[in-house]
Protein backbone atom coordinates (compact mmCIF):
# COMPACT_ATOMS: atom_id res chain seq x y z
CA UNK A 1 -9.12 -10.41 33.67
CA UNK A 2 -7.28 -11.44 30.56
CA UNK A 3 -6.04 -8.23 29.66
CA UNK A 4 -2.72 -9.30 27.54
CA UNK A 5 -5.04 -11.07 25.17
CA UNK A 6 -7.11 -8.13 24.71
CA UNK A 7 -4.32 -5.67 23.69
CA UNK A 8 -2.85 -8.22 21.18
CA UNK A 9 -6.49 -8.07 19.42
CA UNK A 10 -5.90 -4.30 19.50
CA UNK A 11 -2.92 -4.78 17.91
CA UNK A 12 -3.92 -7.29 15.30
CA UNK A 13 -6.76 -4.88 14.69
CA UNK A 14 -4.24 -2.13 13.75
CA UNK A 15 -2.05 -3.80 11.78
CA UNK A 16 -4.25 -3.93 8.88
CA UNK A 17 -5.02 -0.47 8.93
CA UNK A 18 -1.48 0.55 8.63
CA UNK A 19 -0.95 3.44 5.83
CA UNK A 20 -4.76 4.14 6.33
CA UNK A 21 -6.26 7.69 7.18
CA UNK A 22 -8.17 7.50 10.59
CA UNK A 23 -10.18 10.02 12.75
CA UNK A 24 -8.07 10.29 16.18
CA UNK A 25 -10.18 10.98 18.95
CA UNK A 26 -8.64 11.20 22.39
CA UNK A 27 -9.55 11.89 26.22
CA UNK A 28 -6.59 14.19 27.55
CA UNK A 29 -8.59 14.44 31.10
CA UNK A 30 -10.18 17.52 32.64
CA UNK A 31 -12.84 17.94 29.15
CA UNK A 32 -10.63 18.14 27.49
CA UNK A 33 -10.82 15.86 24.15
CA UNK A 34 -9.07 16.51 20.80
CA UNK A 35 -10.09 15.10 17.38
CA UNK A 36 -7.65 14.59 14.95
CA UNK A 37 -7.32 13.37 11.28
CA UNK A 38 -4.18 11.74 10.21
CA UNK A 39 -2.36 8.49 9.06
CA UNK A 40 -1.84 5.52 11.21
CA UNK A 41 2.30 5.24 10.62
CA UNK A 42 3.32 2.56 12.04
CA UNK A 43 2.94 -0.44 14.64
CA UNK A 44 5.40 -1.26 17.64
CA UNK A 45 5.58 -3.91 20.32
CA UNK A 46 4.07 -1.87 22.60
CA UNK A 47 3.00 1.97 21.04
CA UNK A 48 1.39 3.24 17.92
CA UNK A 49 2.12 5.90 15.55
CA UNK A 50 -0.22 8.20 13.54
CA UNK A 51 1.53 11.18 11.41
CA UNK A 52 -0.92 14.35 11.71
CA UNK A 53 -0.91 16.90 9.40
CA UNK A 54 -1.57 20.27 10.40
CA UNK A 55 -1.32 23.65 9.06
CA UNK A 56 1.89 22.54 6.89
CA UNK A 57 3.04 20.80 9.88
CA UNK A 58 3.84 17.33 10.05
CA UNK A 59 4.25 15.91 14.05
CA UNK A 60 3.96 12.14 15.22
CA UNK A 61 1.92 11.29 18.09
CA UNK A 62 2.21 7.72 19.85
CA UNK A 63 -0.18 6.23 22.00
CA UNK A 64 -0.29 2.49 23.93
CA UNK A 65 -2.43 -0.11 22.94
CA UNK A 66 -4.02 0.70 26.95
CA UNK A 67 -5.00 4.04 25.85
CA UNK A 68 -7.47 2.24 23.62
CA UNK A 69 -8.55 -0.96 25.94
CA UNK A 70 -9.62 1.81 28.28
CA UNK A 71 -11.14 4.10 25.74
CA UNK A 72 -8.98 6.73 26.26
CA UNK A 73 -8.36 6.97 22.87
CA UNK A 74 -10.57 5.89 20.25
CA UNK A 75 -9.85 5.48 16.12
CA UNK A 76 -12.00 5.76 13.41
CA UNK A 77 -11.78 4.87 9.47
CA UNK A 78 -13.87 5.93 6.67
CA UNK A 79 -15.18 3.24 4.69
CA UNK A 80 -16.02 5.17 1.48
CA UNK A 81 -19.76 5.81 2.01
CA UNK A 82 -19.28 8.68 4.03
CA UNK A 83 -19.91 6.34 7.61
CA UNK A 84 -17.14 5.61 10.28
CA UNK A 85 -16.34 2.58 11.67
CA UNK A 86 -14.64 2.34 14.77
CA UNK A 87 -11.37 0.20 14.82
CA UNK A 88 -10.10 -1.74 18.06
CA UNK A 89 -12.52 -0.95 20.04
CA UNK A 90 -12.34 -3.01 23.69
CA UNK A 91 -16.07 -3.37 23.27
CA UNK A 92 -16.32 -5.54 19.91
């Protein structure tokens, strides 16, 4: 299993969508999954950033580049045309 390759994909994936607005949809166990809309902040070594924004308030949430190998949490950007398209997925 060559999984230290895979999560630097992930990670080169992200960087170009730094600044960008993405659909966050995560798995926080027991059914329970939350979608969120925000802005993917910033890139670190090991953890990413998106800023959501809701009802007036602004709070960061950071996840591992594991949550998305595993599909725990999965991103999505617009491309303009009103279709998604999924971004570092483990399954590209």
């Amino acid at each position: 299993m060559n999984t230290p390759r895979a999560i630097a994909d992930i990670k080169k994936d992200l960087e170009s969508f730094v600044g960008s607005r993405i659909r966050l949809k995560a798995n926080r166990g027991r059914n329970r999954i939350i979608e969120k809309e925000g802005v993917l902040e910033s890139i670190y070594p090991n953890i990413f950033v998106v800023k959501l924004s809701e009802r007036k308030i602004e709070r960061r949430v950071s996840y591992s580049y594991a949550d998305v190998l595993t599909e725990t949490v999965e991103l999505f950007v617009s491309d303009g045309d009103n279709t998604e398209i999924r971004i570092a997925s483990a399954n590209q």
